[in-house]
C-alpha atoms as a PDB file:
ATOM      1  CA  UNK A   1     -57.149  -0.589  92.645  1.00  0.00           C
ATOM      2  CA  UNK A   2     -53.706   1.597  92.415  1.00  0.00           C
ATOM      3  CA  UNK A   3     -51.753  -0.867  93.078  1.00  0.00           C
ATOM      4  CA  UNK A   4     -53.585  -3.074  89.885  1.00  0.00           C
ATOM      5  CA  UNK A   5     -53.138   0.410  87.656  1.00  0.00           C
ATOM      6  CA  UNK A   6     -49.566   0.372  88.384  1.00  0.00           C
ATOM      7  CA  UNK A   7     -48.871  -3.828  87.760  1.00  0.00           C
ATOM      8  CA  UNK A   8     -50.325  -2.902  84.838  1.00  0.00           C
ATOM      9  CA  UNK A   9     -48.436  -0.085  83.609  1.00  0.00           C
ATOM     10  CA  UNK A  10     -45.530  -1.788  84.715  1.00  0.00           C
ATOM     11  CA  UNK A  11     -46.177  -4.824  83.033  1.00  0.00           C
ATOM     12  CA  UNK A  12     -47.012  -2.657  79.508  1.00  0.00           C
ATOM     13  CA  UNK A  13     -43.630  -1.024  80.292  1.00  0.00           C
ATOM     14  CA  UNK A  14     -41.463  -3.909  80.685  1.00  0.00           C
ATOM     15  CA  UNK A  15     -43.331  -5.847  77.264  1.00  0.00           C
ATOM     16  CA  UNK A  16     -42.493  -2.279  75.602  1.00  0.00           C
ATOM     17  CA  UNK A  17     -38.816  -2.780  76.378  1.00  0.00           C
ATOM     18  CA  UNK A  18     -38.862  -6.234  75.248  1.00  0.00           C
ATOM     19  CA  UNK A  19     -40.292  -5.920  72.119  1.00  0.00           C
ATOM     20  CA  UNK A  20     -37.549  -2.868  71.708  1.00  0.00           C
ATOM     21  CA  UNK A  21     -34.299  -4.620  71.744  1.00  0.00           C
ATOM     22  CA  UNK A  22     -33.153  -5.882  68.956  1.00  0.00           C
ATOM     23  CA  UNK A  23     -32.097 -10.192  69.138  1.00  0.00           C
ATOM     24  CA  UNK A  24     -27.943 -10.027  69.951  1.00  0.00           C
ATOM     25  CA  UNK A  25     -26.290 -10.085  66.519  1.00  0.00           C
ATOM     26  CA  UNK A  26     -24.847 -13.489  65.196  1.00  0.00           C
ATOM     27  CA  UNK A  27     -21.047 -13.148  64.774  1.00  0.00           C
ATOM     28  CA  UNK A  28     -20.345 -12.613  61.057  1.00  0.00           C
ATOM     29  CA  UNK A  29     -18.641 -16.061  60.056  1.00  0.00           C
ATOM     30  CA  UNK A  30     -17.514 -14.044  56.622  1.00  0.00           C
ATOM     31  CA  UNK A  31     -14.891 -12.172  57.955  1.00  0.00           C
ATOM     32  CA  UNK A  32     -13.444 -15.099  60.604  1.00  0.00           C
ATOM     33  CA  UNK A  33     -14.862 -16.521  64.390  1.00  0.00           C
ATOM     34  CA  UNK A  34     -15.723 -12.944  65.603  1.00  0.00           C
ATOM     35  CA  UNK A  35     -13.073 -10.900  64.221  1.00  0.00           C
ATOM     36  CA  UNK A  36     -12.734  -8.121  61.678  1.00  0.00           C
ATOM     37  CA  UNK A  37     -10.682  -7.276  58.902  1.00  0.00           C
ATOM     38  CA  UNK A  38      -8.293  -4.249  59.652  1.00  0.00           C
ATOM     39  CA  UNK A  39      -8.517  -4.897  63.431  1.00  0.00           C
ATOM     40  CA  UNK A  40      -5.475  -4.933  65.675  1.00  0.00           C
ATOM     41  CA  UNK A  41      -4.116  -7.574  67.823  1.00  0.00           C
ATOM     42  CA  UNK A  42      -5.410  -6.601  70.806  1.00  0.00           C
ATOM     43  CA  UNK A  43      -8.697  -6.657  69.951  1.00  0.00           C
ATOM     44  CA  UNK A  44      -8.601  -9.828  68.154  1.00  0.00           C
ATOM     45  CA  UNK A  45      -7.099 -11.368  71.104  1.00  0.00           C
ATOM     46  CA  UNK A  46     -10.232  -9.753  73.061  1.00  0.00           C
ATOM     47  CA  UNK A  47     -12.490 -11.515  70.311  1.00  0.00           C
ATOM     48  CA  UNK A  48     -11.219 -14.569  70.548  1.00  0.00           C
ATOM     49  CA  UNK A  49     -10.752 -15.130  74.385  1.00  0.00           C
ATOM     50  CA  UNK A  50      -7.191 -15.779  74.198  1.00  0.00           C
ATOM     51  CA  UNK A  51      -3.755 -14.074  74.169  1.00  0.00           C
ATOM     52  CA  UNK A  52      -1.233 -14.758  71.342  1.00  0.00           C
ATOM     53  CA  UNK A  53       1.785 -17.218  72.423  1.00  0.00           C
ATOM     54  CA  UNK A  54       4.293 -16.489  70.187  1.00  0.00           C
ATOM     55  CA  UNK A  55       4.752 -12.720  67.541  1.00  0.00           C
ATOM     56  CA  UNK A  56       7.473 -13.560  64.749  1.00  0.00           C
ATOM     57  CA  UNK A  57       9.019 -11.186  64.187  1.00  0.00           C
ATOM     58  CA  UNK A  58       8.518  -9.247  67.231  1.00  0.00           C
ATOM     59  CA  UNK A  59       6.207  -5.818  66.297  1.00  0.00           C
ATOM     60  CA  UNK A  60       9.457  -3.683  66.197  1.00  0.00           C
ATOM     61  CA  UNK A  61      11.225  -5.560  63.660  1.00  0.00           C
ATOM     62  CA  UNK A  62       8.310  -5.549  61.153  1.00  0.00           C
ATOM     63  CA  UNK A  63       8.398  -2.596  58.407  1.00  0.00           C
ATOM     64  CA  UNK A  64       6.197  -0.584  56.966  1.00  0.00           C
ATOM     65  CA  UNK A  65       3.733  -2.554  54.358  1.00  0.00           C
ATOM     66  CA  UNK A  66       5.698  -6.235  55.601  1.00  0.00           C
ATOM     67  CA  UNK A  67       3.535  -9.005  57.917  1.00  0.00           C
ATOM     68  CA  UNK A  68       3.673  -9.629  61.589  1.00  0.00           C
ATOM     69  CA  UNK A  69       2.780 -13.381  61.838  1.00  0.00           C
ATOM     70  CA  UNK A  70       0.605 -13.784  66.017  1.00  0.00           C
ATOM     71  CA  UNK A  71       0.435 -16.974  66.305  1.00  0.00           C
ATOM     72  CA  UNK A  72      -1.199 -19.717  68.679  1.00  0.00           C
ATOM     73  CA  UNK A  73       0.982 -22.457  69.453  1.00  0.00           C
ATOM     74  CA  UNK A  74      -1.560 -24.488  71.485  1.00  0.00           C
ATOM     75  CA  UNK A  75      -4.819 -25.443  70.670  1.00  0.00           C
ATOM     76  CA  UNK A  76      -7.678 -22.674  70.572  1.00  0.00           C
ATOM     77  CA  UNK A  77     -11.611 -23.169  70.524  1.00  0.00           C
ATOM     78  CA  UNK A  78     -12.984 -20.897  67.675  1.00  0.00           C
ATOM     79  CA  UNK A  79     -16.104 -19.066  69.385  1.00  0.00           C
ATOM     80  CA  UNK A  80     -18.549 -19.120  66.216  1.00  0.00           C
ATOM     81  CA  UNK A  81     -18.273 -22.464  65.028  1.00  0.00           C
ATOM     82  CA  UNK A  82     -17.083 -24.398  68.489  1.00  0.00           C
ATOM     83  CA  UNK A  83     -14.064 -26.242  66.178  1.00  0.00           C
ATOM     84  CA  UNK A  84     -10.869 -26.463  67.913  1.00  0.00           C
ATOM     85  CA  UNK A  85      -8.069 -26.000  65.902  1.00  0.00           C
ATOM     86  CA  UNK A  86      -4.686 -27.143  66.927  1.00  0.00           C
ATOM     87  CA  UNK A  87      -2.764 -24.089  65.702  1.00  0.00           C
ATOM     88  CA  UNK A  88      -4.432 -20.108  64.525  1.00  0.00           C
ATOM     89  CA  UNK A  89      -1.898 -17.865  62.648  1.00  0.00           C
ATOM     90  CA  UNK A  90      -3.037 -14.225  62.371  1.00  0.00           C
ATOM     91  CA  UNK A  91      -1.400 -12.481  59.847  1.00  0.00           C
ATOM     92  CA  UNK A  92      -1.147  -8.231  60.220  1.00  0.00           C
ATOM     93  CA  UNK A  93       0.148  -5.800  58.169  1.00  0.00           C
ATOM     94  CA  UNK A  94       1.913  -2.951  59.061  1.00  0.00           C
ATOM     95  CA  UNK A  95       0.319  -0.091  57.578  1.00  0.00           C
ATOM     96  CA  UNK A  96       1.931   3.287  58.907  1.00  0.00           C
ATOM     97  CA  UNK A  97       3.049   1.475  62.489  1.00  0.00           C
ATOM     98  CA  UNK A  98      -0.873   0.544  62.480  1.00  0.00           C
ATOM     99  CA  UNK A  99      -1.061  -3.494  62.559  1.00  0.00           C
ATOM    100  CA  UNK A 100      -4.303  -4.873  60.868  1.00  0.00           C
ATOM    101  CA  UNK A 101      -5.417  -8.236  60.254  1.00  0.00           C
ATOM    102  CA  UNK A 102      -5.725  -9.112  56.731  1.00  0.00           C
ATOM    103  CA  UNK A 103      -5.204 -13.310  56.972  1.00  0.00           C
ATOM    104  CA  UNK A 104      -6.226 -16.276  59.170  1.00  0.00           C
ATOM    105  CA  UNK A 105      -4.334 -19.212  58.790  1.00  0.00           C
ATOM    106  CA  UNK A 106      -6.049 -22.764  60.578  1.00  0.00           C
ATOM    107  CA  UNK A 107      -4.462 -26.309  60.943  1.00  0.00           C
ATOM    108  CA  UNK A 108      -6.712 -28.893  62.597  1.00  0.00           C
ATOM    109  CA  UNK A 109      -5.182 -32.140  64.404  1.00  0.00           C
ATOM    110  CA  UNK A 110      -6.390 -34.908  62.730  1.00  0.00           C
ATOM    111  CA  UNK A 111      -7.912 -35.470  59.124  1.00  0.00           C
ATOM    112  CA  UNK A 112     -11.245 -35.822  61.204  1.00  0.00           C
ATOM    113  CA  UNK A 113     -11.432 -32.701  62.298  1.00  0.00           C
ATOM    114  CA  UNK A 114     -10.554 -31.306  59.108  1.00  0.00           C
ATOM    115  CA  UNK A 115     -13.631 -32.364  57.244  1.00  0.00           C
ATOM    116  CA  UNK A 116     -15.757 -31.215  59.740  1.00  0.00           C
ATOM    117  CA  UNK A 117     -14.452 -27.859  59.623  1.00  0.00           C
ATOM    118  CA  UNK A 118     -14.923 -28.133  55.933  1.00  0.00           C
ATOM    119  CA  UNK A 119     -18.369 -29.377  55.971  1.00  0.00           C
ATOM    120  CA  UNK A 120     -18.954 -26.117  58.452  1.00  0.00           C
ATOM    121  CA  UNK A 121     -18.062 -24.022  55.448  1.00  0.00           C
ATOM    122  CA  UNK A 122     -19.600 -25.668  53.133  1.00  0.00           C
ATOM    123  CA  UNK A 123     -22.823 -24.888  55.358  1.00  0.00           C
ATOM    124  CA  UNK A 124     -21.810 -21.728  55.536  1.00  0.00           C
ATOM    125  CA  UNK A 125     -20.880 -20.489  52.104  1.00  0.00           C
ATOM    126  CA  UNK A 126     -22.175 -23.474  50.154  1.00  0.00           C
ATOM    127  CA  UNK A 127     -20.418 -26.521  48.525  1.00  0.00           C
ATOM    128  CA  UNK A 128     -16.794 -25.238  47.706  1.00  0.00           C
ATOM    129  CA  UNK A 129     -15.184 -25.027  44.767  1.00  0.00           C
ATOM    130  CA  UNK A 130     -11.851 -27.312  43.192  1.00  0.00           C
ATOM    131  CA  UNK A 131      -9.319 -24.913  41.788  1.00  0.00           C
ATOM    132  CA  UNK A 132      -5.809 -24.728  40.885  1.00  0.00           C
ATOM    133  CA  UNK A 133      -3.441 -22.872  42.359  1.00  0.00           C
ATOM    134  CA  UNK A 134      -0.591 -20.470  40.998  1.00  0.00           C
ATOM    135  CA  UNK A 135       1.959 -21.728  43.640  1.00  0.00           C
ATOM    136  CA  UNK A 136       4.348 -24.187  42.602  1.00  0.00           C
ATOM    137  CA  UNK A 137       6.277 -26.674  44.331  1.00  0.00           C
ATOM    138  CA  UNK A 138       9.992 -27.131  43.458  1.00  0.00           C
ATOM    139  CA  UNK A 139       8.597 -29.828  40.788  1.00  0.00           C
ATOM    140  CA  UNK A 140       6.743 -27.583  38.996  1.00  0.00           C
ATOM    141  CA  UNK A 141       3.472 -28.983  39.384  1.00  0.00           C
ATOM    142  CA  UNK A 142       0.481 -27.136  40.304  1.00  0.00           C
ATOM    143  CA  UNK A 143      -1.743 -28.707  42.460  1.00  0.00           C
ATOM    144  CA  UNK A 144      -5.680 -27.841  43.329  1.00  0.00           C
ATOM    145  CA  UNK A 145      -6.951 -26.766  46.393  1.00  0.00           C
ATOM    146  CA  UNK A 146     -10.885 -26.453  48.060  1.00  0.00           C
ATOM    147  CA  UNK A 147     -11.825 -23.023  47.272  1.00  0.00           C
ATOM    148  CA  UNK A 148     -14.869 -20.684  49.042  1.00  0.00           C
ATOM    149  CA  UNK A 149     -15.594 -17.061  48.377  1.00  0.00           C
ATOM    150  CA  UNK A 150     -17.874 -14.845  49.872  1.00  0.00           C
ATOM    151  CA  UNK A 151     -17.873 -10.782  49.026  1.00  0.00           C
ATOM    152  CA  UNK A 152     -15.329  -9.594  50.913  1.00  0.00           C
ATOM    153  CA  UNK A 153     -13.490 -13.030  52.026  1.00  0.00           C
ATOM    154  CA  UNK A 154     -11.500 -15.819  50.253  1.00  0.00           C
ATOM    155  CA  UNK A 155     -11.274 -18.629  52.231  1.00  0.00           C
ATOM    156  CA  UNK A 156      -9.487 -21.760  50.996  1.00  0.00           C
ATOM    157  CA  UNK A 157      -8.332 -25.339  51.935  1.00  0.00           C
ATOM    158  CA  UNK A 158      -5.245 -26.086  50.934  1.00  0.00           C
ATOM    159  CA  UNK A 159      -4.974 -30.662  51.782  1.00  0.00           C
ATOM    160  CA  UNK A 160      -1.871 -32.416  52.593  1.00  0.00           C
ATOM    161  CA  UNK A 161      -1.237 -33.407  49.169  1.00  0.00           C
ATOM    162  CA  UNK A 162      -0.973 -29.524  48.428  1.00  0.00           C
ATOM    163  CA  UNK A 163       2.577 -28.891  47.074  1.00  0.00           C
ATOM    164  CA  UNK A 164       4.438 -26.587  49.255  1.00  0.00           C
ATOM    165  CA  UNK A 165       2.405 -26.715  52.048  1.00  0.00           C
ATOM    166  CA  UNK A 166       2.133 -31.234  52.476  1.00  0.00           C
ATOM    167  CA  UNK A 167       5.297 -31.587  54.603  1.00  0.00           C
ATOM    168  CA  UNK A 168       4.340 -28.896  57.298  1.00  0.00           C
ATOM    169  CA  UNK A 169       0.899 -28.689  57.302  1.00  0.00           C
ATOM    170  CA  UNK A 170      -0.178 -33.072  57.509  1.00  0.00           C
ATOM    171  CA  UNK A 171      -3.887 -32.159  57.617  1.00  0.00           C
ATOM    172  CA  UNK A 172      -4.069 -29.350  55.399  1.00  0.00           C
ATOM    173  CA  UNK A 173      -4.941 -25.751  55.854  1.00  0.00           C
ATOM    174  CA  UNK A 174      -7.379 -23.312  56.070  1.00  0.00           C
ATOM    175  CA  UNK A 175      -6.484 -19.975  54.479  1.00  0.00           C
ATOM    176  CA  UNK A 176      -8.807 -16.891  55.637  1.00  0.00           C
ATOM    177  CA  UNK A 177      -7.945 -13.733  53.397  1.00  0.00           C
ATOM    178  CA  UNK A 178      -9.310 -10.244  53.077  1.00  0.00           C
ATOM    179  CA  UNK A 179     -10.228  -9.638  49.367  1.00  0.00           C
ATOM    180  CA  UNK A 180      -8.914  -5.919  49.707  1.00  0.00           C
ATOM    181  CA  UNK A 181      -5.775  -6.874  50.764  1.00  0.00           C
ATOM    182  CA  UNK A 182      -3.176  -4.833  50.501  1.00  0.00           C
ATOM    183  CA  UNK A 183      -5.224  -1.948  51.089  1.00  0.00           C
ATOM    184  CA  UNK A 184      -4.281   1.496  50.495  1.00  0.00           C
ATOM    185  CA  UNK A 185      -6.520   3.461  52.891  1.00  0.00           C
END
């Protein structure tokens, strides 16, 4: 009969802990595939699973309130949304020697895999908007790009026919960008 008394207050024990912890949190997909705005390098490295290939300019060379540009050369999986892109550019700025991470920059390999990153936005944030954009090529012209916001994020697509951007960038690019950025604090 002890041995029943004890199963059972085991058993209440363990269902007690159970019920206790909390489900693991989702990864925010409004700040960018696990990381956070403000964070260094390092730890968005340790978010993402993978260490930067190239810095330009190296971390030394970088002023005060000027960006360091990590970048991936090689194709990374993103750990939210399981896209690969075929190149991630983090941008940091250097606030007091302190580099944080106010932009994401994405390029995808084929026009494919574009639109289904865009359709995982659009699932995320809703159906984007079309707006124009203040950039101008050496033309003139403006030129619209694929537009979603979400409190503290902007994220945007900029497609090939973007001025500017069409020669480099073949599929387009994804533009992640802090709303508070510069920030002051």
């Amino acid at each position: 009969m002890a041995h029943i008394e004890i199963l059972a207050v085991l058993l209440a024990a363990s269902i007690l802990t159970a019920c206790g912890q909390a489900e693991p949190a989702e990864a925010d997909p409004a700040v960018f595939e696990n990381t956070a705005w403000k964070q260094s390098p390092e730890e968005t490295e340790k978010a993402l699973g993978q260490d930067f290939s190239k810095e330009s300019p190296p971390r030394e060379e970088v002023p005060e309130g000027e960006l360091l540009n990590c970048l991936y050369n090689s194709p990374i999986t993103l750990p939210v949304s399981g896209a690969e892109a075929e190149n991630a550019s983090f941008l940091y700025w250097n606030l007091d020697g302190s580099f944080q991470l106010s932009e994401v920059r994405l390029l995808f390999g084929s026009p494919e895999e574009t639109e289904e990153y865009r359709a995982y936005l659009d699932g995320l944030y809703g159906e984007a908007e079309e707006a124009e954009i203040s950039l101008l090529d050496e033309s003139g012209q403006y030129s619209a790009i694929w537009q979603w916001a979400d409190g503290e994020i902007k994220v945007s697509y900029l497609p090939p026919e973007t001025p500017f951007y069409s020669a480099e960038f073949p599929n387009g690019m994804f533009r992640f960008q802090c709303g508070d950025f510069p920030w002051t604090e």
